[in-house]
PDB file of N, CA and C in Angstrom:
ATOM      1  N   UNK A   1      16.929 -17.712   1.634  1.00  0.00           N
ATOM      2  CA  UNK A   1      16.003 -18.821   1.592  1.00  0.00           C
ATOM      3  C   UNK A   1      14.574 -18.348   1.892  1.00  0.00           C
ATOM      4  N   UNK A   2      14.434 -17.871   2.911  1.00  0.00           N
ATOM      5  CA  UNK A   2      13.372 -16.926   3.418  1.00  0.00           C
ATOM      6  C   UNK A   2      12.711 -16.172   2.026  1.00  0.00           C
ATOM      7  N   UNK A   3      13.346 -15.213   1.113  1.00  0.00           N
ATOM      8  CA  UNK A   3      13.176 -14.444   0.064  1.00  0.00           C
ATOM      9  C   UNK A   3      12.574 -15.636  -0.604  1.00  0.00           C
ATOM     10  N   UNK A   4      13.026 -16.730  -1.092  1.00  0.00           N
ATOM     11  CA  UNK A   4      12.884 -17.575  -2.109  1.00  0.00           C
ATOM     12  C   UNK A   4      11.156 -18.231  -1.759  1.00  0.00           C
ATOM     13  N   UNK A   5      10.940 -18.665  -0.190  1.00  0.00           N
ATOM     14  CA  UNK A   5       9.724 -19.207  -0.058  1.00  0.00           C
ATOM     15  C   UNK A   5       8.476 -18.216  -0.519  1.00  0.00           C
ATOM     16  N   UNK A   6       9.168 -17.094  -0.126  1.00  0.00           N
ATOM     17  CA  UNK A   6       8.226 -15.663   0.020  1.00  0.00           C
ATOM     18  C   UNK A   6       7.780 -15.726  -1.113  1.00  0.00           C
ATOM     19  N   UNK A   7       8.501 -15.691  -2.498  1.00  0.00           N
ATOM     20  CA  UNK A   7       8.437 -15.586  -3.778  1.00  0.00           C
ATOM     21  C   UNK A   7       7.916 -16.473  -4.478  1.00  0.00           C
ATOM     22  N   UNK A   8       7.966 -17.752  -4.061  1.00  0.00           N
ATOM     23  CA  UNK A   8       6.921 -19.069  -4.580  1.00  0.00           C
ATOM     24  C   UNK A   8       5.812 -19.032  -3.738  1.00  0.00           C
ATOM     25  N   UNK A   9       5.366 -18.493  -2.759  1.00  0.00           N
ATOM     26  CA  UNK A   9       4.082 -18.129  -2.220  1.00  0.00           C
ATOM     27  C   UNK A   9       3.357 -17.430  -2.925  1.00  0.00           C
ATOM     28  N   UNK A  10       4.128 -16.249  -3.213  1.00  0.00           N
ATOM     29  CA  UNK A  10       3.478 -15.004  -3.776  1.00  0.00           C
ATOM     30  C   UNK A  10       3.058 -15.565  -5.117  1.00  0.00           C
ATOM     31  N   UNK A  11       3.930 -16.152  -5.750  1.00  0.00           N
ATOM     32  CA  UNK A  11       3.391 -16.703  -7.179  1.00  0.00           C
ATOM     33  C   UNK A  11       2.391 -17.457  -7.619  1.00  0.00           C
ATOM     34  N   UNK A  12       2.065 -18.505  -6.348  1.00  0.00           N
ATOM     35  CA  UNK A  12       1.092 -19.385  -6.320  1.00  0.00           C
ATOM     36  C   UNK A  12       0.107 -18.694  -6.087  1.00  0.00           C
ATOM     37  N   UNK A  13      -0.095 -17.690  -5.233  1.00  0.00           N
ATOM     38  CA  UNK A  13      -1.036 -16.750  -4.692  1.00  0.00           C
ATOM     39  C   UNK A  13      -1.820 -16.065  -6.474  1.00  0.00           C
ATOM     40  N   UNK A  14      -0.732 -15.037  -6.845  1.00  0.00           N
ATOM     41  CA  UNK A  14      -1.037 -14.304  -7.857  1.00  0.00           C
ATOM     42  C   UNK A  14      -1.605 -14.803  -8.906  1.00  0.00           C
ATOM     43  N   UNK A  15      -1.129 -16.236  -9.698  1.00  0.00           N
ATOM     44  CA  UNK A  15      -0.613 -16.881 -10.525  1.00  0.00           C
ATOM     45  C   UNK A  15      -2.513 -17.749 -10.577  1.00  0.00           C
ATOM     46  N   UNK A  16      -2.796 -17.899  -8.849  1.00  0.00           N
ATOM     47  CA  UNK A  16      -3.932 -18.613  -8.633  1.00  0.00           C
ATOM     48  C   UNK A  16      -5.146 -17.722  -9.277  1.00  0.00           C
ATOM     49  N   UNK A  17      -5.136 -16.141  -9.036  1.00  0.00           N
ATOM     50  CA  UNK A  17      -5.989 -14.926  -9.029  1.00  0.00           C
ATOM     51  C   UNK A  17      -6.136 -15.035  -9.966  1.00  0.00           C
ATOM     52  N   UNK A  18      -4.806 -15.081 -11.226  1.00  0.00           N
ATOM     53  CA  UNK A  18      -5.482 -14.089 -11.967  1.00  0.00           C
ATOM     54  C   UNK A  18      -5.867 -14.667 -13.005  1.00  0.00           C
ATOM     55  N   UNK A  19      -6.686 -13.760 -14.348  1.00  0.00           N
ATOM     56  CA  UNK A  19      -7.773 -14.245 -14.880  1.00  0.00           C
ATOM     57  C   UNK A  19      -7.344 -14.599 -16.511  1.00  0.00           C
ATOM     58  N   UNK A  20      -6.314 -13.798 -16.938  1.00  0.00           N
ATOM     59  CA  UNK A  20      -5.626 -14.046 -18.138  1.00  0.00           C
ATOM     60  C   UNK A  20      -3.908 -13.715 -18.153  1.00  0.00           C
ATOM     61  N   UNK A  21      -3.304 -13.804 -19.463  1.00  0.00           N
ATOM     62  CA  UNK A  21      -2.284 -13.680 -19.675  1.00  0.00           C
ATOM     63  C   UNK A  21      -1.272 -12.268 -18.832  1.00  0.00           C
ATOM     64  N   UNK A  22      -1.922 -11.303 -19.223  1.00  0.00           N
ATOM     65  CA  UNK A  22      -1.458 -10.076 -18.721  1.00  0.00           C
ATOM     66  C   UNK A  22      -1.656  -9.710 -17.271  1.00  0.00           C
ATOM     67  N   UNK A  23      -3.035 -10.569 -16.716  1.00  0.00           N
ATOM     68  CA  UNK A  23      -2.963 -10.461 -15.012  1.00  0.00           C
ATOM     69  C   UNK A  23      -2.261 -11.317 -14.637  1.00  0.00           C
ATOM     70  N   UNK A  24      -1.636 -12.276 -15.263  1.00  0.00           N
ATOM     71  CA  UNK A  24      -0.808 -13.284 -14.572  1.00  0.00           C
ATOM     72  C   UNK A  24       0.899 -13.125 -14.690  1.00  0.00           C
ATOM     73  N   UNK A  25       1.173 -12.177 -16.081  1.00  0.00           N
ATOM     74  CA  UNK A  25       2.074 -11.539 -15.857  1.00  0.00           C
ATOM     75  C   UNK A  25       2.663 -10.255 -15.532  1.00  0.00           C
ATOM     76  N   UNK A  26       1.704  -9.813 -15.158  1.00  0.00           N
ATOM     77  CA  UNK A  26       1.445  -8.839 -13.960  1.00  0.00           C
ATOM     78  C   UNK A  26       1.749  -9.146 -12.538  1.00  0.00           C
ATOM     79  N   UNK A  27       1.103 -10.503 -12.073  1.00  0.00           N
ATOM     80  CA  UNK A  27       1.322 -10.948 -10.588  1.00  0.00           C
ATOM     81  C   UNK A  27       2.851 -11.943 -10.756  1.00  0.00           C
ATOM     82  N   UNK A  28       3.469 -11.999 -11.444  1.00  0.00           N
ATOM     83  CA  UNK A  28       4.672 -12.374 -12.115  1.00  0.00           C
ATOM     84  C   UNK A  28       5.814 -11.469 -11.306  1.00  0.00           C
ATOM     85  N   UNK A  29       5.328 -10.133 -11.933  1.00  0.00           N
ATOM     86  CA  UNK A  29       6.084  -8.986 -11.059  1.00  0.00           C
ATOM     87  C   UNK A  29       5.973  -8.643  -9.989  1.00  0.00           C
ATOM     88  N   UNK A  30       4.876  -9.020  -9.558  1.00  0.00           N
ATOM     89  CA  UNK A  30       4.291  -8.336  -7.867  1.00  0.00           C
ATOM     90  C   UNK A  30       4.998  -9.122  -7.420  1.00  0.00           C
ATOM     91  N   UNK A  31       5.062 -10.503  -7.602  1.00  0.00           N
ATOM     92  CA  UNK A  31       6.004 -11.629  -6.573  1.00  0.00           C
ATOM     93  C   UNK A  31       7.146 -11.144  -6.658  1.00  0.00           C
ATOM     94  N   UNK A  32       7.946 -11.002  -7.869  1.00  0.00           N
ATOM     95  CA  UNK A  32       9.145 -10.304  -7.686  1.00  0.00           C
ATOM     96  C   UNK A  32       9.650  -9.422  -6.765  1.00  0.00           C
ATOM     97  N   UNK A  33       8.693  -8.628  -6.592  1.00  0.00           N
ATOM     98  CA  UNK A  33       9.246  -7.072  -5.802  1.00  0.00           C
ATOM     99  C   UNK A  33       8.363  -6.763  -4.674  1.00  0.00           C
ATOM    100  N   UNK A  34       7.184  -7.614  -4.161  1.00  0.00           N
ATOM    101  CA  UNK A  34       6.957  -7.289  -2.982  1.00  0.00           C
ATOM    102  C   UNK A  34       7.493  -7.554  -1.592  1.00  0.00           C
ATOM    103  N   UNK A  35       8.467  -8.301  -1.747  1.00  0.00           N
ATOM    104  CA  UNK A  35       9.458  -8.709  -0.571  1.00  0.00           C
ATOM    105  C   UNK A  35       9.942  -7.889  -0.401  1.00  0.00           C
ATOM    106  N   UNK A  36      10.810  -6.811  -1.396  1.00  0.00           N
ATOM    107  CA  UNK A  36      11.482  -5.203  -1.058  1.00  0.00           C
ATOM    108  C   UNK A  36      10.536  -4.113  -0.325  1.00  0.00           C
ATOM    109  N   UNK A  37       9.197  -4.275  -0.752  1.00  0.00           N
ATOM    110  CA  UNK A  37       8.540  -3.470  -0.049  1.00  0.00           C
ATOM    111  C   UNK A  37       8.480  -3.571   1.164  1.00  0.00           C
ATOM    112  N   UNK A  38       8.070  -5.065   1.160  1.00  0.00           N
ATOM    113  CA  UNK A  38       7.980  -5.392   2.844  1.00  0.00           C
ATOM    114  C   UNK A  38       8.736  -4.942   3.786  1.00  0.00           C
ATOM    115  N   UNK A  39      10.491  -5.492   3.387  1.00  0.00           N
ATOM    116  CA  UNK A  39      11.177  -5.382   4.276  1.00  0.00           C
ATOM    117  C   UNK A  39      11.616  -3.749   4.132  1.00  0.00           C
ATOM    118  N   UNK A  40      11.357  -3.005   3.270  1.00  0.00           N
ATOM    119  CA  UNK A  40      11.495  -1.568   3.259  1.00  0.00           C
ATOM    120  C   UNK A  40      10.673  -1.202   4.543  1.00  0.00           C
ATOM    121  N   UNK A  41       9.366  -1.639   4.285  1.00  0.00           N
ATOM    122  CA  UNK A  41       8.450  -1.212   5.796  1.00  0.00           C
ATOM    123  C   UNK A  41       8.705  -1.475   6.985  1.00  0.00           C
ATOM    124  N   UNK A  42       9.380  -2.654   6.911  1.00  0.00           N
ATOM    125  CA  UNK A  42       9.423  -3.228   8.108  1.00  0.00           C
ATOM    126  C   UNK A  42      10.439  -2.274   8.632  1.00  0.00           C
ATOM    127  N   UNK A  43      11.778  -2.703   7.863  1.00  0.00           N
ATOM    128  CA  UNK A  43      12.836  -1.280   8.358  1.00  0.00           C
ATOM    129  C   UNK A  43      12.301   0.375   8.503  1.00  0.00           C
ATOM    130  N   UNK A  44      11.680   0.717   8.317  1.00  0.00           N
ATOM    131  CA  UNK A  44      11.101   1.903   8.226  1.00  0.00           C
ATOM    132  C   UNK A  44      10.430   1.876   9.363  1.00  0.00           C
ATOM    133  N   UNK A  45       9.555   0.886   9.871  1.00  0.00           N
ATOM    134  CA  UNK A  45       8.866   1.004  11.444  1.00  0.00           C
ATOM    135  C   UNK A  45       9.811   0.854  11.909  1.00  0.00           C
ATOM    136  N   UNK A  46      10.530   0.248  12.633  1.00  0.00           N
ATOM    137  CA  UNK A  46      11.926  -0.458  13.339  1.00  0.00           C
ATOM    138  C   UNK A  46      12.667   1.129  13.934  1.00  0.00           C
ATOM    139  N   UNK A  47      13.180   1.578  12.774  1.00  0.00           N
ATOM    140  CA  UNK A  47      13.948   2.684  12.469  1.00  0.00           C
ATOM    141  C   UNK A  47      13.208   3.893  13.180  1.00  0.00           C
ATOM    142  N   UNK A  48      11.943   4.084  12.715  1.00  0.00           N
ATOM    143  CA  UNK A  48      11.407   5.387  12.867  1.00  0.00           C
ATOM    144  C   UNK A  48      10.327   6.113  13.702  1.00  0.00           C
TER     145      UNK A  48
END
């Protein structure tokens, strides 16, 4: 659920930025996959 808010944030965020077709499906993908990063980092401080 958490993942899901993250991801309609991010979209509204990106979706708000950008300026045409290709920056918007561009920030399309960033919403997709910046939650993995995150929690990659996060585990990675935690861990290390």
């Amino acid at each position: 659920m958490v993942y899901g808010l993250g991801l309609i944030g991010a979209l509204v965020y990106y979706l708000g930025a950008a300026d045409g077709f290709w920056v918007g499906l561009l920030g399309v993908l960033k919403a997709i996959v910046w939650p993995a990063f995150l929690v990659y980092e996060l585990l990675r401080s935690v861990a290390g």
